[in-house]
N, C-alpha and C. Protein backbone atom coordinates (compact mmCIF):
# COMPACT_ATOMS: atom_id res chain seq x y z
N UNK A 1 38.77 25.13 12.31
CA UNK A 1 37.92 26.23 11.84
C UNK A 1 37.51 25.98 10.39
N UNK A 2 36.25 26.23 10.17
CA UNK A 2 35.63 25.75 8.93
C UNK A 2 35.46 26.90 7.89
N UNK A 3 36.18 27.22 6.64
CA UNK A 3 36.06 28.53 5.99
C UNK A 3 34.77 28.29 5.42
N UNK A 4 34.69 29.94 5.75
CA UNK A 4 32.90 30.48 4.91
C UNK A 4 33.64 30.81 3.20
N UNK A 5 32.83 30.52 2.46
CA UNK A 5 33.05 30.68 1.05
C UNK A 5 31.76 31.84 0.95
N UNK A 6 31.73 33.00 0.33
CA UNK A 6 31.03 33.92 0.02
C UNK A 6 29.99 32.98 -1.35
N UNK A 7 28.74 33.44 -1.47
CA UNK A 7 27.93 32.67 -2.79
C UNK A 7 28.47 33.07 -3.80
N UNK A 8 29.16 34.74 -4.08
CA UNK A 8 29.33 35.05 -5.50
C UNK A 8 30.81 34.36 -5.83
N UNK A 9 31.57 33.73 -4.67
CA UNK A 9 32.87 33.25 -5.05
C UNK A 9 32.52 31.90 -5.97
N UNK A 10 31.95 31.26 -4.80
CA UNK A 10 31.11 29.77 -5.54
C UNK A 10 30.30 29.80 -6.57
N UNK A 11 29.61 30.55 -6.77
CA UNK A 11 29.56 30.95 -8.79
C UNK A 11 29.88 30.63 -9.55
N UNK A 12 31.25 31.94 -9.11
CA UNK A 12 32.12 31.86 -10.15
C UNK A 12 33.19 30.90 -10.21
N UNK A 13 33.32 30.13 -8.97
CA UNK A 13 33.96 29.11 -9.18
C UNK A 13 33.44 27.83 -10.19
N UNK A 14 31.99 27.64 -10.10
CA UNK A 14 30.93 26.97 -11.00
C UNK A 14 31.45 27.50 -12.46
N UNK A 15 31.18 28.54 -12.65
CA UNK A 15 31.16 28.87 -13.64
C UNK A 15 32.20 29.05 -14.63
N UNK A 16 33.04 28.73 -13.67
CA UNK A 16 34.77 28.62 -14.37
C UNK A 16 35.16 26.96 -14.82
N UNK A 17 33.86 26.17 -14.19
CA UNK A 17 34.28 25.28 -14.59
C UNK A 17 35.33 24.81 -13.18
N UNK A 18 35.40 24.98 -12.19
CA UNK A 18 36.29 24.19 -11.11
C UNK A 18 35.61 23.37 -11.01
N UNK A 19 36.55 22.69 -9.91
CA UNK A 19 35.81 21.25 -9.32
C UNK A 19 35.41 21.17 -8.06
N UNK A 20 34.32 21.63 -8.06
CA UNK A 20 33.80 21.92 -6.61
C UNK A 20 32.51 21.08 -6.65
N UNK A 21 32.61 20.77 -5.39
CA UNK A 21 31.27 19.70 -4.78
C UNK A 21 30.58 20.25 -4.05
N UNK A 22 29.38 20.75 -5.08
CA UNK A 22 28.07 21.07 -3.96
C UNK A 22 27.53 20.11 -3.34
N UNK A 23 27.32 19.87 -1.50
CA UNK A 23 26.52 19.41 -0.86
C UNK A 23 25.28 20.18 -0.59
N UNK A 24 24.22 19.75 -0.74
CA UNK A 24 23.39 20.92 -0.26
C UNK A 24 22.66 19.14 1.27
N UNK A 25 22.56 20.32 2.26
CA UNK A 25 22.13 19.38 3.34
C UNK A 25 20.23 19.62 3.50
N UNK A 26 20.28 20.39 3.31
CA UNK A 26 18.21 20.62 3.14
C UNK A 26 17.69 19.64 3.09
N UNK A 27 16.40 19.35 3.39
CA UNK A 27 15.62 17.99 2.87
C UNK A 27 15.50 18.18 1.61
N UNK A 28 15.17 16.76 1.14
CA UNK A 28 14.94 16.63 -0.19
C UNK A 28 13.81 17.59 -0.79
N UNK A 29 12.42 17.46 -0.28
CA UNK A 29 11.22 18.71 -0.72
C UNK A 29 12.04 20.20 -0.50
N UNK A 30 13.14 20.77 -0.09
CA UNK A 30 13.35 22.20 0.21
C UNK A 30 14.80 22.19 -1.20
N UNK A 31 15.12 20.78 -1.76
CA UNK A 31 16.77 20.46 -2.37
C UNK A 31 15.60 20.94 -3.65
N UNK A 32 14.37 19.92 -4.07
CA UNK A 32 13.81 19.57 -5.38
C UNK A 32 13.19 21.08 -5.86
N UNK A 33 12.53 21.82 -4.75
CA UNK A 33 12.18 23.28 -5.02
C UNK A 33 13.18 24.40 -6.16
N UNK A 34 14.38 23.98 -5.64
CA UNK A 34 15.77 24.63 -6.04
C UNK A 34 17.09 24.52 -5.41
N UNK A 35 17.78 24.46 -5.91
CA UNK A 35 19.65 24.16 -5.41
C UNK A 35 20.25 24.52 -6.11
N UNK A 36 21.60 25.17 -5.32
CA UNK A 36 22.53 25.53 -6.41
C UNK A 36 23.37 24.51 -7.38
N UNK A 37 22.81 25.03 -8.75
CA UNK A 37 23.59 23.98 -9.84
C UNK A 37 24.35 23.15 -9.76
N UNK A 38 24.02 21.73 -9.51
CA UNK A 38 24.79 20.34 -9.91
C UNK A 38 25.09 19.64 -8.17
N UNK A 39 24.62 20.77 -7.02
CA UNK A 39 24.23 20.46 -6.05
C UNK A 39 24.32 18.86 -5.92
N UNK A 40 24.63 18.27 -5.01
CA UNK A 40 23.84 16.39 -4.55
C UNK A 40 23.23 16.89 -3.41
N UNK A 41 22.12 16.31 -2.49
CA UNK A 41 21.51 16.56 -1.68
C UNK A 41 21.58 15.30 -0.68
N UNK A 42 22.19 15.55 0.21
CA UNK A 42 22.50 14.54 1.84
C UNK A 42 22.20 15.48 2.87
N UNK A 43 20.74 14.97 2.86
CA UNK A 43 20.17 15.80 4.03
C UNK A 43 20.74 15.27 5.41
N UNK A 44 20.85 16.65 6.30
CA UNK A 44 21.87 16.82 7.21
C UNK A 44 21.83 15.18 8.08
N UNK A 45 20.11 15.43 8.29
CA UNK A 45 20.21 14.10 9.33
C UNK A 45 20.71 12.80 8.73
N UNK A 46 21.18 13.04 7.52
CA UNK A 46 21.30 10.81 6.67
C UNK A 46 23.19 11.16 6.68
N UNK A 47 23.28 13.02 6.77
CA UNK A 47 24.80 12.60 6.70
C UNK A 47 26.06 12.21 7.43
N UNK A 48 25.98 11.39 8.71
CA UNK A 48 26.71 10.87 9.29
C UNK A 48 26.92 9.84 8.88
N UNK A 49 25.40 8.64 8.16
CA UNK A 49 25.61 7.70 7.84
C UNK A 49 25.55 7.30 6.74
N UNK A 50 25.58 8.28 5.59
CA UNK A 50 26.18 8.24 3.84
C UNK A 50 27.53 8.84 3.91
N UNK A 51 28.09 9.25 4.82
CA UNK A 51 29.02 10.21 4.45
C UNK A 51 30.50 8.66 3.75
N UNK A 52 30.28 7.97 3.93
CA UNK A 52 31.01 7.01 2.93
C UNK A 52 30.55 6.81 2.05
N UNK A 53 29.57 7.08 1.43
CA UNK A 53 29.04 6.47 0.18
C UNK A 53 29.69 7.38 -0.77
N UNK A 54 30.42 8.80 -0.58
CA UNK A 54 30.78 9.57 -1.70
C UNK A 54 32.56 9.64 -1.98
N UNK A 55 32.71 9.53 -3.45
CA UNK A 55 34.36 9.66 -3.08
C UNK A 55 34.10 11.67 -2.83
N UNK A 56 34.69 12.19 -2.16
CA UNK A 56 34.27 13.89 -1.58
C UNK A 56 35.70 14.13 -2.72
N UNK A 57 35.14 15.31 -3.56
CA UNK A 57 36.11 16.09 -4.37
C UNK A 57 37.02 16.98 -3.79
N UNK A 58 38.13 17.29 -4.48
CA UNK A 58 39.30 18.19 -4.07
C UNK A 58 38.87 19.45 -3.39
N UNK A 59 37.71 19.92 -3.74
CA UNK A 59 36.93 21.07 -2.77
C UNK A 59 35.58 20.93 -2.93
N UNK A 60 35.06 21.05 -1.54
CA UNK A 60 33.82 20.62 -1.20
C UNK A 60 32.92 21.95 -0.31
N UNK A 61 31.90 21.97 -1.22
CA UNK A 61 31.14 23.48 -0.33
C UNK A 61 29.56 22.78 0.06
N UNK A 62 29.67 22.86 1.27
CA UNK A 62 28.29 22.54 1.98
C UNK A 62 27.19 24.09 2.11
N UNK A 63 26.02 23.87 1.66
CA UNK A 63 25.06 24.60 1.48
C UNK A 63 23.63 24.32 2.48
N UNK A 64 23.26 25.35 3.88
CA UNK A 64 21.92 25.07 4.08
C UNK A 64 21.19 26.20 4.32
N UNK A 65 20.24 26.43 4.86
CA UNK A 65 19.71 27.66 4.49
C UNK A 65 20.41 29.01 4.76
N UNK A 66 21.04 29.11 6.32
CA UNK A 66 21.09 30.34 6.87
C UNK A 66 22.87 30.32 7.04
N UNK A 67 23.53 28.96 6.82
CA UNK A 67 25.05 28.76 6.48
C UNK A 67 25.86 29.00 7.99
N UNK A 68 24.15 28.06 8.85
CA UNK A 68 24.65 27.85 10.55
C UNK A 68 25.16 26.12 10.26
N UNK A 69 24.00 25.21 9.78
CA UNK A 69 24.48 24.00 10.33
C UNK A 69 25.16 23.53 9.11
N UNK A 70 25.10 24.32 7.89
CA UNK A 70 26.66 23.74 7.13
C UNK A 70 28.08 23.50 7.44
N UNK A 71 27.76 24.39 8.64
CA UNK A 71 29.46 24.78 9.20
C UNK A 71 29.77 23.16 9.77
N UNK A 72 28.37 22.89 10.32
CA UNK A 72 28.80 21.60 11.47
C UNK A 72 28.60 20.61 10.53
N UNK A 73 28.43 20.45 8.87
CA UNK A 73 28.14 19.81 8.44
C UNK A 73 29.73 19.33 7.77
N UNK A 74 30.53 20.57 7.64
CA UNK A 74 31.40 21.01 6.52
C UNK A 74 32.62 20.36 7.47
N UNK A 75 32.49 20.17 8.88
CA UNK A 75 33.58 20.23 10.17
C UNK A 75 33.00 18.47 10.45
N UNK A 76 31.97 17.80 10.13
CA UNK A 76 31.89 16.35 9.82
C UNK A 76 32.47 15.39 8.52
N UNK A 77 31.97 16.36 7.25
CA UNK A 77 32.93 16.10 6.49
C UNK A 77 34.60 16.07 6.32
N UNK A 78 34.66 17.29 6.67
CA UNK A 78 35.83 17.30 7.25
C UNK A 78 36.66 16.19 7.95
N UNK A 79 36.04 15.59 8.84
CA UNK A 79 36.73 14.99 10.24
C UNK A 79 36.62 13.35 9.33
N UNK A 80 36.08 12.86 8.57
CA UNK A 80 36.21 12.07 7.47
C UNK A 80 37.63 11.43 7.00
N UNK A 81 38.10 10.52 7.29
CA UNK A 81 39.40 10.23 7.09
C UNK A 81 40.20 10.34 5.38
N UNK A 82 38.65 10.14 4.61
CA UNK A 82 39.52 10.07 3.38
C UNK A 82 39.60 11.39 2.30
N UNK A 83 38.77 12.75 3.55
CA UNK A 83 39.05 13.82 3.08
C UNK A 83 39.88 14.85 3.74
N UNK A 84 40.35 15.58 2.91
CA UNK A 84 41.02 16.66 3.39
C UNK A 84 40.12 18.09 3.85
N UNK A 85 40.38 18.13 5.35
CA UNK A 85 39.80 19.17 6.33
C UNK A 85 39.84 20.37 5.47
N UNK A 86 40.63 21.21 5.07
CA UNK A 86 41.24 21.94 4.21
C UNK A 86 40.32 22.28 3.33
N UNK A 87 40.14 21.48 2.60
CA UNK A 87 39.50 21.18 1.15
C UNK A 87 37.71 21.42 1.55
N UNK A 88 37.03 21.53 2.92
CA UNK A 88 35.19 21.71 2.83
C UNK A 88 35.24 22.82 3.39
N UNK A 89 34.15 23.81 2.66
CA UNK A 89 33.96 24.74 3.49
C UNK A 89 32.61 25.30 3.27
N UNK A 90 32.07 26.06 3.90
CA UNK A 90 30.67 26.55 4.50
C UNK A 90 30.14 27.57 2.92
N UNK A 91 29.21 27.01 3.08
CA UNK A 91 28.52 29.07 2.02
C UNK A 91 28.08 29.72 2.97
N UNK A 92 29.15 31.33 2.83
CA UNK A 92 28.30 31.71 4.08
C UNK A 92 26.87 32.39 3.78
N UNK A 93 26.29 32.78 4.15
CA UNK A 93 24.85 32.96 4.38
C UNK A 93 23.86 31.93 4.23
N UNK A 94 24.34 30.59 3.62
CA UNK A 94 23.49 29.90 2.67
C UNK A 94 22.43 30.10 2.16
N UNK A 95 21.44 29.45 1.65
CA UNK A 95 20.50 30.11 0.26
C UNK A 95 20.08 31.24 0.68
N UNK A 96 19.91 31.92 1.78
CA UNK A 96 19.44 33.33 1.97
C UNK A 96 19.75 34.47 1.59
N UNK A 97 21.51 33.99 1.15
CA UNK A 97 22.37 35.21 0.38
C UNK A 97 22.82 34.58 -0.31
N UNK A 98 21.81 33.27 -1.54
CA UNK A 98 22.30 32.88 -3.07
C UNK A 98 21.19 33.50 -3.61
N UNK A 99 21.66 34.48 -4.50
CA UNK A 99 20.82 35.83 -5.31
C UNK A 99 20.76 35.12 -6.50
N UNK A 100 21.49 34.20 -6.99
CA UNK A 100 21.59 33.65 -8.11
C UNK A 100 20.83 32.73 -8.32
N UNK A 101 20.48 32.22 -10.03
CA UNK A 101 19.53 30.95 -10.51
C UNK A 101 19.73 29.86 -9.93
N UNK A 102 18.84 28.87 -9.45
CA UNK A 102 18.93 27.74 -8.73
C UNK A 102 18.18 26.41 -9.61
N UNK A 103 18.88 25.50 -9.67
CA UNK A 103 18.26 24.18 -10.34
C UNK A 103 17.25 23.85 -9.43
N UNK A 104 16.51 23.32 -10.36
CA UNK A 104 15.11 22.71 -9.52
C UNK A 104 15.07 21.28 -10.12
N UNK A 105 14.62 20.29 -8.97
CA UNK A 105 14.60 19.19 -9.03
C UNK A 105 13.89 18.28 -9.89
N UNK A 106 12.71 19.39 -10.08
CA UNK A 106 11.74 18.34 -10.56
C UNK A 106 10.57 19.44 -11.51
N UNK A 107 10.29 19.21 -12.81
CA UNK A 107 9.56 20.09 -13.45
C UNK A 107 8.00 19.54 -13.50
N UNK A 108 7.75 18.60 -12.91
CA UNK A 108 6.37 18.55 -13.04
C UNK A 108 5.59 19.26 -12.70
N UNK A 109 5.66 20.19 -11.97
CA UNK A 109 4.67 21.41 -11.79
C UNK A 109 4.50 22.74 -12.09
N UNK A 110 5.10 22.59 -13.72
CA UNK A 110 5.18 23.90 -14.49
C UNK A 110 3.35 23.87 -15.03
């Protein structure tokens, strides 16, 4: 079972300064629009076959829009030998219930 992390927990977990690993799985054009702060972006479909390319931090929160296919994203990471199941878990609502400021990728179109 994959825990839902509420957005205002993950915040304030940000904002405390933890060590939490935003995945955001979105495509890149929906990641560059906006993501939550310090976010990496492994869109869902490349992440079966990057999912080695990252050392995955002590807690890991997967982010996609509606915080349906993070779950199955968060339960792949998971199943990952050199991470701990424990340690990924879902945002629930994803960006639909992040009320909060979002980094944007790219400022050329101010």
């Amino acid at each position: 079972m994959v825990e839902e992390i509420p957005p205002e927990e993950l915040k304030e977990k940000l904002e405390n300064g933890e060590d939490v690993q935003v995945v955001d799985i979105r495509s890149e054009p929906e990641y560059e629009r906006g993501h939550v702060p310090g976010a990496i972006n492994v869109p869902m479909n490349e992440l079966p076959s990057r999912i080695d390319e990252y050392d995955w931090g002590d807690e890991v929160v997967v982010a996609c829009p509606i915080g349906q296919s993070s779950i199955q994203a968060a339960r792949l990471i998971g199943s990952y030998e050199d991470v701990d199941a424990d340690a990924v878990a879902s945002m629930a609502g994803g960006y639909r219930e992040w009320e909060y400021d979002l980094e944007s990728g790219s400022e050329s179109d101010t």
